[in-house]
Protein backbone atom coordinates (compact mmCIF):
# COMPACT_ATOMS: atom_id res chain seq x y z
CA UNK A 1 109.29 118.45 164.87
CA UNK A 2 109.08 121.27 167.41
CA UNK A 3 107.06 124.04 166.34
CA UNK A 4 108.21 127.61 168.30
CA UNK A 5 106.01 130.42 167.66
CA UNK A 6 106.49 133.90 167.98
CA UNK A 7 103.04 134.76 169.30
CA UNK A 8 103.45 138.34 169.36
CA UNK A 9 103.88 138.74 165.44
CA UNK A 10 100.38 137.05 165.26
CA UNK A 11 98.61 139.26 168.48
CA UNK A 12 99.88 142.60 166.15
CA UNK A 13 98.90 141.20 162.79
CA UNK A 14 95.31 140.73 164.46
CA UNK A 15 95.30 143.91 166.27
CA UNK A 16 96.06 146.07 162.84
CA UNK A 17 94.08 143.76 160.28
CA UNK A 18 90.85 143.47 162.04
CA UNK A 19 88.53 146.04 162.60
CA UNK A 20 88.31 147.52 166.15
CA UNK A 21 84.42 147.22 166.15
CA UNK A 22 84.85 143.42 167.06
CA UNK A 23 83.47 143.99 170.44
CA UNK A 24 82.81 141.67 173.54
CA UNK A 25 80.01 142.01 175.42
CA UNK A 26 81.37 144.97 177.72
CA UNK A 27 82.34 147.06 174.90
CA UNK A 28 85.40 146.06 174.92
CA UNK A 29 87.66 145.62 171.59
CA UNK A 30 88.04 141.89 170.88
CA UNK A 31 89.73 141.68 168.09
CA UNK A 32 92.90 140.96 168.83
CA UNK A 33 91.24 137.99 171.30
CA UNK A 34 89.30 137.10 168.22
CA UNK A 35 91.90 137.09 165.06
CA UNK A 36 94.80 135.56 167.78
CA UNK A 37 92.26 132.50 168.43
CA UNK A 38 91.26 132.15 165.13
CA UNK A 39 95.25 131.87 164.31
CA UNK A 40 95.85 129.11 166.59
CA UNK A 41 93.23 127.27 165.61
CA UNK A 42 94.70 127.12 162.08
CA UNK A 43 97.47 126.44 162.92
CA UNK A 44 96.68 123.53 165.02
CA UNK A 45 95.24 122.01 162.11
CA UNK A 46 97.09 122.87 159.18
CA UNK A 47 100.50 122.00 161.13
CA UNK A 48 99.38 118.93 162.66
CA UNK A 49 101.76 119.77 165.34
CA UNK A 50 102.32 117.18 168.45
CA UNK A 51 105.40 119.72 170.23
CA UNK A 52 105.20 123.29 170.19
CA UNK A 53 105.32 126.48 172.36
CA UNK A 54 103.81 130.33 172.49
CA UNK A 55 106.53 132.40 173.08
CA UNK A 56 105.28 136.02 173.88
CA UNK A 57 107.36 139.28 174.25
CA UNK A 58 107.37 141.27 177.29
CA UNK A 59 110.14 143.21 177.76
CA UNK A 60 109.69 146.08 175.27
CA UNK A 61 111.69 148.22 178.08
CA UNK A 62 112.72 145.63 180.36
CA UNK A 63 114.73 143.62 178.35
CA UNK A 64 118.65 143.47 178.84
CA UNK A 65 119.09 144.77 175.41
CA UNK A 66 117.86 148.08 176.62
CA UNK A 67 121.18 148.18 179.03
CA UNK A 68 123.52 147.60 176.41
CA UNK A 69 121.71 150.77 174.51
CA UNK A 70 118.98 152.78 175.79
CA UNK A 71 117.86 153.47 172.61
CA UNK A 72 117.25 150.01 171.51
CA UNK A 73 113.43 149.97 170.39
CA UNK A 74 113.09 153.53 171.99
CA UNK A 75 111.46 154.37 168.45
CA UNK A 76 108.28 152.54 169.17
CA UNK A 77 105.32 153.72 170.72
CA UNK A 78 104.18 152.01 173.83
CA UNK A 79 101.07 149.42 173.21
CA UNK A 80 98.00 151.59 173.60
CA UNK A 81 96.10 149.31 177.04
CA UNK A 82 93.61 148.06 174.51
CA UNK A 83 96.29 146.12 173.24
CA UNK A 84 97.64 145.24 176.76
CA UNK A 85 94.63 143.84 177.85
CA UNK A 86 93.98 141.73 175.01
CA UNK A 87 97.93 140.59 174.79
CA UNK A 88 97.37 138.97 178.44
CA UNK A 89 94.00 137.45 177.49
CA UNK A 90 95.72 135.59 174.16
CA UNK A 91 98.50 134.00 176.91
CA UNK A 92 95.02 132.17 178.55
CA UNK A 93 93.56 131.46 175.34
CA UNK A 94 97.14 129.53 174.44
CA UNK A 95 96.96 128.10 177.58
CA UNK A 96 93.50 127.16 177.05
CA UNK A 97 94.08 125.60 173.16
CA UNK A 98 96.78 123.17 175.19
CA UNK A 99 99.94 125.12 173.92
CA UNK A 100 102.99 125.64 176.58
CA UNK A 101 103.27 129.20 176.77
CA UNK A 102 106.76 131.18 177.82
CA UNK A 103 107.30 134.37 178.53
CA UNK A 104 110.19 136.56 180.33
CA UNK A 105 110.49 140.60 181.78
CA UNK A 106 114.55 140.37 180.82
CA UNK A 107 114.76 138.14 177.62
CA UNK A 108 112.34 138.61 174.33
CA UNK A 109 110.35 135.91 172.42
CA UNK A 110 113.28 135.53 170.28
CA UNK A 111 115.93 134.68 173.37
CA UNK A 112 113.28 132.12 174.51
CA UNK A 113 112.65 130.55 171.28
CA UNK A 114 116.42 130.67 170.55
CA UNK A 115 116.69 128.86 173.51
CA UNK A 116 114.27 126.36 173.59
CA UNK A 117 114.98 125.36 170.04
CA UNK A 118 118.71 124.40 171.50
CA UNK A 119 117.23 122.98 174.31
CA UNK A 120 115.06 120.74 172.26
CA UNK A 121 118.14 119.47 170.06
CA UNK A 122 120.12 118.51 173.36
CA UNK A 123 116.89 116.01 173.98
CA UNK A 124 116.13 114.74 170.78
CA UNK A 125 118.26 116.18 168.12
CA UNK A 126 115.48 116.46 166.13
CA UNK A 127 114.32 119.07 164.07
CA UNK A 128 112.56 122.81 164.69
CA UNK A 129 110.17 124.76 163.03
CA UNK A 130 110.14 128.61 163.67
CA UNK A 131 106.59 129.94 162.88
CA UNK A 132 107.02 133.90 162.66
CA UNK A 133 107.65 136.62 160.31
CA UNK A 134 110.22 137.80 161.94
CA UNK A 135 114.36 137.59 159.77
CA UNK A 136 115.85 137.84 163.46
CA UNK A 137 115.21 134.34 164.09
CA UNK A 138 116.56 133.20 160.92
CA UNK A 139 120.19 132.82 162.56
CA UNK A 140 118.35 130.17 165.01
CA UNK A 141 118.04 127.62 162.38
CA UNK A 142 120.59 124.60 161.18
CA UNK A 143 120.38 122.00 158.81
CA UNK A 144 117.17 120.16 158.97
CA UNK A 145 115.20 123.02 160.32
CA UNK A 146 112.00 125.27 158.78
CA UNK A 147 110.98 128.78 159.06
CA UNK A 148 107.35 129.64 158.40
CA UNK A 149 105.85 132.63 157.63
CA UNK A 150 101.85 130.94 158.36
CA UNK A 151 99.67 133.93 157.20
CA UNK A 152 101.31 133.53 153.60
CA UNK A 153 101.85 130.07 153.69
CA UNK A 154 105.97 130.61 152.84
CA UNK A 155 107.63 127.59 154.34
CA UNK A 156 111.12 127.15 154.00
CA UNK A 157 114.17 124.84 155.18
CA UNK A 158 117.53 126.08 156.42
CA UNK A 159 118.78 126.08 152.92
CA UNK A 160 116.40 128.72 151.78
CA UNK A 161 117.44 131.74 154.01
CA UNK A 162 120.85 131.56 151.23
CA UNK A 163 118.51 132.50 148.57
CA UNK A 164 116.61 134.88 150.46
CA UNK A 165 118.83 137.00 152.47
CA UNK A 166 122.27 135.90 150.23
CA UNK A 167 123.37 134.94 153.33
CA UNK A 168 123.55 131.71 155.56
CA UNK A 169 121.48 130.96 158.19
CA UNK A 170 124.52 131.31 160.65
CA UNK A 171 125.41 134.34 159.29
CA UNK A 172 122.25 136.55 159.28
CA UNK A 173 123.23 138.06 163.07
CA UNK A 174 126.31 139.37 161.50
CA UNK A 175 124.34 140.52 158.64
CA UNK A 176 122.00 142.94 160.82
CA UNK A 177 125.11 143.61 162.66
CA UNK A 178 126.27 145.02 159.35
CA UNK A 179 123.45 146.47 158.47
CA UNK A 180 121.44 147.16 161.66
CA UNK A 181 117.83 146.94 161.87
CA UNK A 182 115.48 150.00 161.42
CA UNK A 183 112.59 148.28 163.30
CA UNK A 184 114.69 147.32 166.47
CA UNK A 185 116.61 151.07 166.37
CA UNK A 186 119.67 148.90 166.14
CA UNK A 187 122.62 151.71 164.26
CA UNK A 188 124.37 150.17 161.47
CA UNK A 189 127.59 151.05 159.72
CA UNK A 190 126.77 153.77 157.56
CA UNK A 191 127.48 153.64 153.63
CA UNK A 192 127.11 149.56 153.74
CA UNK A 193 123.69 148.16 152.72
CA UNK A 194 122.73 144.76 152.82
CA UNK A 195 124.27 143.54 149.51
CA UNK A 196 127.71 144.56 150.30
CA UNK A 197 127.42 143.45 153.68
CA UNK A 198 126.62 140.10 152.38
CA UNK A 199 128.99 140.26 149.87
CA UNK A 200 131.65 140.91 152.74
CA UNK A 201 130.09 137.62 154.69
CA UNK A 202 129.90 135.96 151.91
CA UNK A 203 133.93 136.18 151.32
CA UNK A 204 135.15 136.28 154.58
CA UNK A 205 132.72 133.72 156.37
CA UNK A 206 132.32 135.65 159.48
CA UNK A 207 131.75 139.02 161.23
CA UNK A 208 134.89 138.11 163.52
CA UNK A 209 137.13 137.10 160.09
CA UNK A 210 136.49 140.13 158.12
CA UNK A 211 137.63 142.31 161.25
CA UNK A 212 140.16 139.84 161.74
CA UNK A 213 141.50 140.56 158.14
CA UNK A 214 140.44 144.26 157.72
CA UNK A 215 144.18 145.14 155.73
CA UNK A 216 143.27 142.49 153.66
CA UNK A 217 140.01 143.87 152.82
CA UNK A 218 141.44 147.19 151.70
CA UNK A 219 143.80 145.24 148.99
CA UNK A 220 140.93 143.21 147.94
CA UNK A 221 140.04 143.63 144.24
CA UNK A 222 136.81 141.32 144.32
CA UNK A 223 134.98 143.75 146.45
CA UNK A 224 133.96 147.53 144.53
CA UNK A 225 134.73 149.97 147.14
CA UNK A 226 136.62 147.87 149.35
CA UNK A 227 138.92 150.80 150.47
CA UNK A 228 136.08 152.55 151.69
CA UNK A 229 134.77 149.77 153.65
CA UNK A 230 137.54 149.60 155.39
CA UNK A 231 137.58 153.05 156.81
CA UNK A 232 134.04 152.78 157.36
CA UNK A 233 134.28 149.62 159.87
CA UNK A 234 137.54 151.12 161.46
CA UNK A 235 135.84 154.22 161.86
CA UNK A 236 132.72 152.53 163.79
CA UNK A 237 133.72 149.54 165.55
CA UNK A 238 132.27 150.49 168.70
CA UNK A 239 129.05 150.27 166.91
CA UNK A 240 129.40 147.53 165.54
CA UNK A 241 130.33 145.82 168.81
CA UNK A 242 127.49 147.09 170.12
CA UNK A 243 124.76 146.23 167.46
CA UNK A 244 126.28 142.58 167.21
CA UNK A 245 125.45 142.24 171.02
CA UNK A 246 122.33 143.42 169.94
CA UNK A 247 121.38 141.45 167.16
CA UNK A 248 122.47 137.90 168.32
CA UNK A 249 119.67 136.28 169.89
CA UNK A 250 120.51 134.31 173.59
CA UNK A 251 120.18 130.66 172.90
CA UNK A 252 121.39 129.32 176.46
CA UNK A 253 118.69 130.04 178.91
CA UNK A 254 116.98 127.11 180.59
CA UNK A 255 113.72 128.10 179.56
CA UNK A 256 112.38 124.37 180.42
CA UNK A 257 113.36 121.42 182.34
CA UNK A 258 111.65 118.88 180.63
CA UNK A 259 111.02 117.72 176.71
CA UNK A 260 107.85 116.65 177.43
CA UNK A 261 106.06 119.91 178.92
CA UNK A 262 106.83 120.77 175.23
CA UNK A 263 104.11 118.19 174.39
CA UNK A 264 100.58 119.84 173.02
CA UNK A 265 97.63 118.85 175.16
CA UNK A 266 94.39 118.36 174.00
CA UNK A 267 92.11 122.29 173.96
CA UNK A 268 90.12 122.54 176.95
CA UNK A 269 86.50 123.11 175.56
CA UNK A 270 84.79 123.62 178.66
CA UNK A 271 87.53 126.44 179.57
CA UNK A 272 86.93 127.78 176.14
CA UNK A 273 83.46 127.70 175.85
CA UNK A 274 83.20 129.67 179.39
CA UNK A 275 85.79 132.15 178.10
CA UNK A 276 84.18 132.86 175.03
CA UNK A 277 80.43 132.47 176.52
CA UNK A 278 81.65 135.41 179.23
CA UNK A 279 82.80 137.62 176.40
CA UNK A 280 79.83 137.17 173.92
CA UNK A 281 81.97 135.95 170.73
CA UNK A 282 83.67 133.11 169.04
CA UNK A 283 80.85 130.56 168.80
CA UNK A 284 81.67 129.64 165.51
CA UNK A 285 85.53 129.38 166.56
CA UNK A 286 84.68 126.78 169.23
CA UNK A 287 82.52 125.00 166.39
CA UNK A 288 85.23 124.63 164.28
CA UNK A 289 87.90 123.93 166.61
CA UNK A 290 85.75 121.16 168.50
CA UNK A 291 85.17 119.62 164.62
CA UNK A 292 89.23 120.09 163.74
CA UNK A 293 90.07 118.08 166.86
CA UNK A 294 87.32 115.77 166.98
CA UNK A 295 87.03 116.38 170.29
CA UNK A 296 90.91 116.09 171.44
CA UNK A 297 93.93 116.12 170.17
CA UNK A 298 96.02 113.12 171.81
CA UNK A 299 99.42 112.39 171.25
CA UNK A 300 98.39 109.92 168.58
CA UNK A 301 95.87 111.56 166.55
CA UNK A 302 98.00 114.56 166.56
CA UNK A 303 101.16 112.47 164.93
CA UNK A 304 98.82 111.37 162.22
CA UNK A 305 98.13 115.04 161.31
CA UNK A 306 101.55 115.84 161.58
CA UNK A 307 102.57 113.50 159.34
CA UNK A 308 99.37 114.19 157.19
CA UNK A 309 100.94 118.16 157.08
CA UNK A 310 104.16 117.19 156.57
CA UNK A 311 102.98 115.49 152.90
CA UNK A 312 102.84 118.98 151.31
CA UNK A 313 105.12 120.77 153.83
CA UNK A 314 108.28 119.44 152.36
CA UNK A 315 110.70 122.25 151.16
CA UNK A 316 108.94 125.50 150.01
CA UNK A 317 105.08 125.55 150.55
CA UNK A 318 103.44 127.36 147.72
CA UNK A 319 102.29 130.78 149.06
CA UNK A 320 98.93 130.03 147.40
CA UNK A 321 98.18 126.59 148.74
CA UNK A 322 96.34 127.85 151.75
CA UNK A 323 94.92 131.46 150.93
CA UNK A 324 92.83 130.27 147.73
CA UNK A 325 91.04 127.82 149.70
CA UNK A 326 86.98 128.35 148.42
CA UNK A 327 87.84 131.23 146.28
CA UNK A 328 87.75 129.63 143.21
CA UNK A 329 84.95 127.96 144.08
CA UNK A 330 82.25 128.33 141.15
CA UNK A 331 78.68 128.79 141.47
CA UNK A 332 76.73 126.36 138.71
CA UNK A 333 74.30 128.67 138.55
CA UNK A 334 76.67 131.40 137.20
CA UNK A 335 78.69 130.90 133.89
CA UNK A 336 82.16 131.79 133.08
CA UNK A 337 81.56 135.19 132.45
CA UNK A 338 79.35 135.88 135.30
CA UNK A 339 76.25 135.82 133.43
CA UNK A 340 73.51 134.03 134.94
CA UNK A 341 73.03 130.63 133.85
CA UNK A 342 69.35 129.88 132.65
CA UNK A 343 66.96 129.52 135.74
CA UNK A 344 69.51 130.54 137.89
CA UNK A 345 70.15 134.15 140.10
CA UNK A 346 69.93 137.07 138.54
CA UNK A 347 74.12 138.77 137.83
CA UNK A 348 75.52 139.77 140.89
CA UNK A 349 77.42 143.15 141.32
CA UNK A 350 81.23 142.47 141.45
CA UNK A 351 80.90 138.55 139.91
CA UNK A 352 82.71 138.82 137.00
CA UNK A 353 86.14 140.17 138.54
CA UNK A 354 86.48 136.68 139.57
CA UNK A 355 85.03 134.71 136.50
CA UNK A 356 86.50 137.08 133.56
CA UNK A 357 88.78 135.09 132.00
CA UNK A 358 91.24 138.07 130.75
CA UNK A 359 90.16 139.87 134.18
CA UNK A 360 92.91 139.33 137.22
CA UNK A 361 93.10 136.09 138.80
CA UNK A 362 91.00 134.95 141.37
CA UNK A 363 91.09 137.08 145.16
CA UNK A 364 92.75 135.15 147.50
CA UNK A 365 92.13 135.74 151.20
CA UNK A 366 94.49 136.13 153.38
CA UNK A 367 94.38 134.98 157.47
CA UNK A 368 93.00 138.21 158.56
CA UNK A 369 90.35 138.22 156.00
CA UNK A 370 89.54 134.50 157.24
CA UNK A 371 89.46 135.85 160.71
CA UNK A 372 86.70 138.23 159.22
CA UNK A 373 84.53 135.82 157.58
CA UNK A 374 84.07 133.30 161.01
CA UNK A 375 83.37 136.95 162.71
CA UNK A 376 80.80 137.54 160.73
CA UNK A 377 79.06 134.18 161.00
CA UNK A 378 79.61 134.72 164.36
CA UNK A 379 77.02 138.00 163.92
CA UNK A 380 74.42 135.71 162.17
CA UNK A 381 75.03 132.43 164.81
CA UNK A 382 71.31 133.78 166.51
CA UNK A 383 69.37 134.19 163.28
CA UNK A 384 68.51 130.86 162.11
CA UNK A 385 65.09 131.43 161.51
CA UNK A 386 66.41 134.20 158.89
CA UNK A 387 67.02 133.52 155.41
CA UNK A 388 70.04 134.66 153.76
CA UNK A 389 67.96 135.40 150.86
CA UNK A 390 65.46 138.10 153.24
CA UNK A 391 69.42 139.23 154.63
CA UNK A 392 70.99 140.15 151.70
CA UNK A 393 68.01 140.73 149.05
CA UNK A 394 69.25 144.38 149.04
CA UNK A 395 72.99 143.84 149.20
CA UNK A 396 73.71 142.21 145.66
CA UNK A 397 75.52 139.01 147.79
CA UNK A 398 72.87 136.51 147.42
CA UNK A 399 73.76 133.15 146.06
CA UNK A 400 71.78 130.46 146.42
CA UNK A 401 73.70 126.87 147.94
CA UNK A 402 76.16 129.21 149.11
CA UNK A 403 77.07 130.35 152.98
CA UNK A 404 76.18 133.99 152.93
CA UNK A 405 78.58 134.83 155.44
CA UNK A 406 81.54 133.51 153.57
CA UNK A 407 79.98 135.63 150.14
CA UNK A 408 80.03 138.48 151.95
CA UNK A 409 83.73 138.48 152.79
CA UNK A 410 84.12 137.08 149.01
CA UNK A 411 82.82 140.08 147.68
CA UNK A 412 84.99 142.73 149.90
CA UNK A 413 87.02 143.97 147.29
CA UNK A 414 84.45 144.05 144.92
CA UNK A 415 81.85 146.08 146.51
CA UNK A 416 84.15 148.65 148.24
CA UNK A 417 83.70 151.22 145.55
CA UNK A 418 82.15 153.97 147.78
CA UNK A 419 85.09 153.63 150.14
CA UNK A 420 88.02 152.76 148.00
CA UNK A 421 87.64 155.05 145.20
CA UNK A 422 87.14 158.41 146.42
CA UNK A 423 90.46 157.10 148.08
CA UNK A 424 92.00 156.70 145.36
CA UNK A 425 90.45 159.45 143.36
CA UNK A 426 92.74 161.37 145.76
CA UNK A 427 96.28 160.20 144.10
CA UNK A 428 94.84 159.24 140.48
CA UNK A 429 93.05 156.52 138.62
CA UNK A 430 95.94 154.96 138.11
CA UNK A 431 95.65 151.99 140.00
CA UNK A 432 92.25 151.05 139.09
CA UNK A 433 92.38 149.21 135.66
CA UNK A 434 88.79 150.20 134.01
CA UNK A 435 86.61 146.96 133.29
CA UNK A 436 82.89 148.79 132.82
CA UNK A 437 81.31 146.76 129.67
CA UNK A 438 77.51 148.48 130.61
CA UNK A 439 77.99 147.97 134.15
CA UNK A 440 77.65 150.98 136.69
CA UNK A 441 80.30 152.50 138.15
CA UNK A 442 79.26 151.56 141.93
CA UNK A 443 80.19 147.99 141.02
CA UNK A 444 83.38 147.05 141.98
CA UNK A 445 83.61 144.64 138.66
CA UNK A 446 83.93 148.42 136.99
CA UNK A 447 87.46 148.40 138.74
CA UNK A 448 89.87 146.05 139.50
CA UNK A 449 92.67 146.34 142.04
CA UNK A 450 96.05 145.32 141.91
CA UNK A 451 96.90 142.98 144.27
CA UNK A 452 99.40 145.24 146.57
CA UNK A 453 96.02 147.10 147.38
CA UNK A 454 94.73 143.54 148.56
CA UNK A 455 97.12 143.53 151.14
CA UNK A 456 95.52 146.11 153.64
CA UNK A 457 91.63 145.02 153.90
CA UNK A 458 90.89 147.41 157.15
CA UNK A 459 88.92 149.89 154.50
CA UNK A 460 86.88 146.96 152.90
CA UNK A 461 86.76 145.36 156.29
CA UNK A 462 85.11 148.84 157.73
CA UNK A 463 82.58 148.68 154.88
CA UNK A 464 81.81 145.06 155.02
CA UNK A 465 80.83 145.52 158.71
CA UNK A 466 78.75 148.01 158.30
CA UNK A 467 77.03 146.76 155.40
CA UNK A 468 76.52 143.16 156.90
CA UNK A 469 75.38 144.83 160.18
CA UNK A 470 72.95 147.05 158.39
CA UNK A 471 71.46 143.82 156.57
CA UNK A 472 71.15 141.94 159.94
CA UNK A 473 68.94 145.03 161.26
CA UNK A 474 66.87 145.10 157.39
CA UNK A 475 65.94 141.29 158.24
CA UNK A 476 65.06 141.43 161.31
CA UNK A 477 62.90 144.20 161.41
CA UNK A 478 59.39 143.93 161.65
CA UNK A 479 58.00 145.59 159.16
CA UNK A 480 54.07 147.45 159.36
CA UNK A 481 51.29 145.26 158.28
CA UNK A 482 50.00 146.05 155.30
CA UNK A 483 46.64 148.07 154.59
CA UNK A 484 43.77 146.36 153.19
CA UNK A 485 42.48 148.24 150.33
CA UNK A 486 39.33 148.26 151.65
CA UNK A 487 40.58 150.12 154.75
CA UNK A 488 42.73 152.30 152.25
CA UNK A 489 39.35 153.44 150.43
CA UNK A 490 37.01 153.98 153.64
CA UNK A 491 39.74 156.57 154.80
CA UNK A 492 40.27 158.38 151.31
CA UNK A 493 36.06 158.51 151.66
């Protein structure tokens, strides 16, 4: 299987989910460098992937869409250089991790991915998987083929975009045609959302048959409003022309010459290390990537963990599979309830909004929030000699057997409550669901969140960072000797 990814979904999701205080050694925002790494690394071993490419975009104003229509994108701001600079970085860090990397001024991510994914079926005729978030590239895949959304773990085959979009696979350019695409500034026909528009698809196969058959459409009793749909696509057909242009994604450039330059090479850890040694980060992400690979990732090894991935890849991958890993993890020292066992720790603030039984279901972290947790092991890689007990006596997030960096991520969205609820003081209580039983108020297990708020964790991030920063400077400063009482009582003489 040949694994195309659209790199740039993954360089974004880092740059908005991680916090901007992830900082090389210049001063410079690393983030993006950071989360984008971190993302490749987990995807190298969860995918088990022996073909695959990075496909980046570059052509935000360069691309031959924008000659068809100006406008096309013209809503979006231009990438601040922060961003920039970081974007170019993640194309050496690919590089670097042993991942073919493409990239054009004229065509998008989605043209070359479109492409290569036909290429790849002249050579082999053997299957694709397009790792992105993005619907566009839905209308790349056939039979055979997977789509995978990685940061929630959604995997799906061909069949599945039917269910999703009530639409085929072949059909979804039509669709967007139809309906345009708000993100892209792509116009559709006004009056007709997406149901109807699928609806029409559905019945006439194709964009080209319904216009084909447009007096039929007006007769046609299966369709509510069909009349008016009618007028509406007579009315606008230079739009639509234009927006299916627009929509359908070029899938016969010769982006490569050869199948086997699509072949994953082994990381390059001395390229790595250097890289990340120069910027002052990502220790622990070379520790874990050098352990994932076991120091390469031939062509053979890397078939045996494709195949190994493949085991519970087949069809739809439970959302959860991957973002509960360690969360429901329990502590023997802490009961059900979150009481402390006897001879164990003492009850931590925020435990029981994992271990209540009638309380909400155990947090599950997403990629960004496992981007978080290596950065802040990363923070404590110099401070062996400190004990996570001395780091965190003040901070509540002490467990015993357990890695303190990881517990401090764990406990996020429980110990947030001096950011998040003045927040959302500001619109209500509502969302807050009130779980006190004796406990003080600036415990997060006095609140529980629903889980949309778990989506955005750059406010619990903030606070995390902070806090965990704070505690690095409590444990490693030297406290003033202490006064001998006998020095204490010759100066009060």
């Amino acid at each position: 299987m040949l694994y195309l990814i659209d790199a740039s979904v993954y360089i974004f999701r880092a740059f908005f989910s991680l916090p901007d205080s992830i900082r090389d050694n210049r001063g410079q925002s690393a983030n993006v460098i950071y989360g984008f790494a971190d993302f490749l690394i987990r995807f190298r071993k969860e995918s088990g992937a022996v073909r695959g490419a990075l496909c980046f975009d570059e052509s935000l104003t360069t691309s031959f869409r924008n000659e068809i229509d100006p406008h096309y994108k013209a809503n979006r701001p231009e990438a601040p250089e922060d961003l920039k600079r970081q974007m170019q970085a993640c194309k050496d860090i690919g590089r670097f991790m042993g991942f073919p990397v493409y990239a054009s001024p004229r065509y998008e991510a989605d043209d070359l991915i479109g492409s290569l994914a036909q290429q790849h079926r002249h050579w082999t005729a053997g299957p694709i998987c397009i790792v992105s978030t993005d619907k566009d590239l839905l209308q790349v895949l056939t039979p055979g083929d997977e789509f995978w959304n990685f940061g929630k773990n959604d995997r799906f085959e061909t069949a599945g975009v039917q269910e999703r979009m009530g639409v085929a696979a072949s059909q979804m350019a039509d669709l967007l045609a139809i309906t345009g695409d708000a993100v892209d500034n792509i116009p559709g026909l006004p009056g007709i959302g997406g149901t109807t528009a699928a609806k029409l698809l559905q019945h006439y196969g194709s964009l080209d048959a319904l216009l084909s058959n447009l007096d039929s459409l007006e007769k046609n009793s299966e369709i509510r409003g069909a009349p008016r749909f009618k007028s509406i696509i007579e009315q606008n057909l230079d739009v639509l022309e234009r927006s299916r242009k627009l929509t359908a994604i070029v899938t016969d450039l010769k982006v490569e010459k050869n199948s086997k330059n699509l072949e994953l090479k082994a990381p390059d850890m001395e390229k790595l290390k250097e890289y990340f040694d120069d910027l002052g980060i990502g220790a622990r992400l070379l520790g874990r990537l050098n352990s994932e690979s076991g120091g390469g990732t031939g062509r053979e090894s890397g078939r045996r963990r494709e195949n190994k991935g493949k085991e519970n890849a087949s069809g739809k991958i439970k959302q959860n599979q991957r973002a509960g890993k360690g969360a429901a993890k329990r502590d023997p020292e802490v009961d059900s309830r979150g009481k402390a066992s006897p001879g164990g720790q003492k009850q931590l603030p925020g435990q029981t909004i994992q271990r209540k039984p009638r309380g909400p279901k155990n947090m599950k972290r997403s990629e960004s929030q496992d981007s978080f947790v290596e950065y802040v092991e990363d923070l404590f890689s110099g401070l062996g000699q400190v004990s996570a007990r001395k780091m965190f006596g003040g901070y509540g997030i002490y467990q015993r057997q357990r890695m303190f960096a990881l517990i401090a991520y764990d406990r996020l969205y429980m110990k947030v409550d001096d950011v998040l609820i003045p927040e959302y003081e500001r619109e209500g209580s509502e969302p807050f669901i009130y779980e006190s039983e004796g406990r003080k108020p600036i415990q997060m297990s006095y609140w529980s969140l629903p889980e949309d708020a778990m989506e955005s964790p750059a406010l619990a991030q903030q606070w995390a960072l902070k806090s965990v920063e704070a505690a690095i400077r409590s444990a490693t400063k030297k406290k003033p000797a202490k006064k001998s009482k006998a020095t204490a009582g010759k100066k009060s003489a």
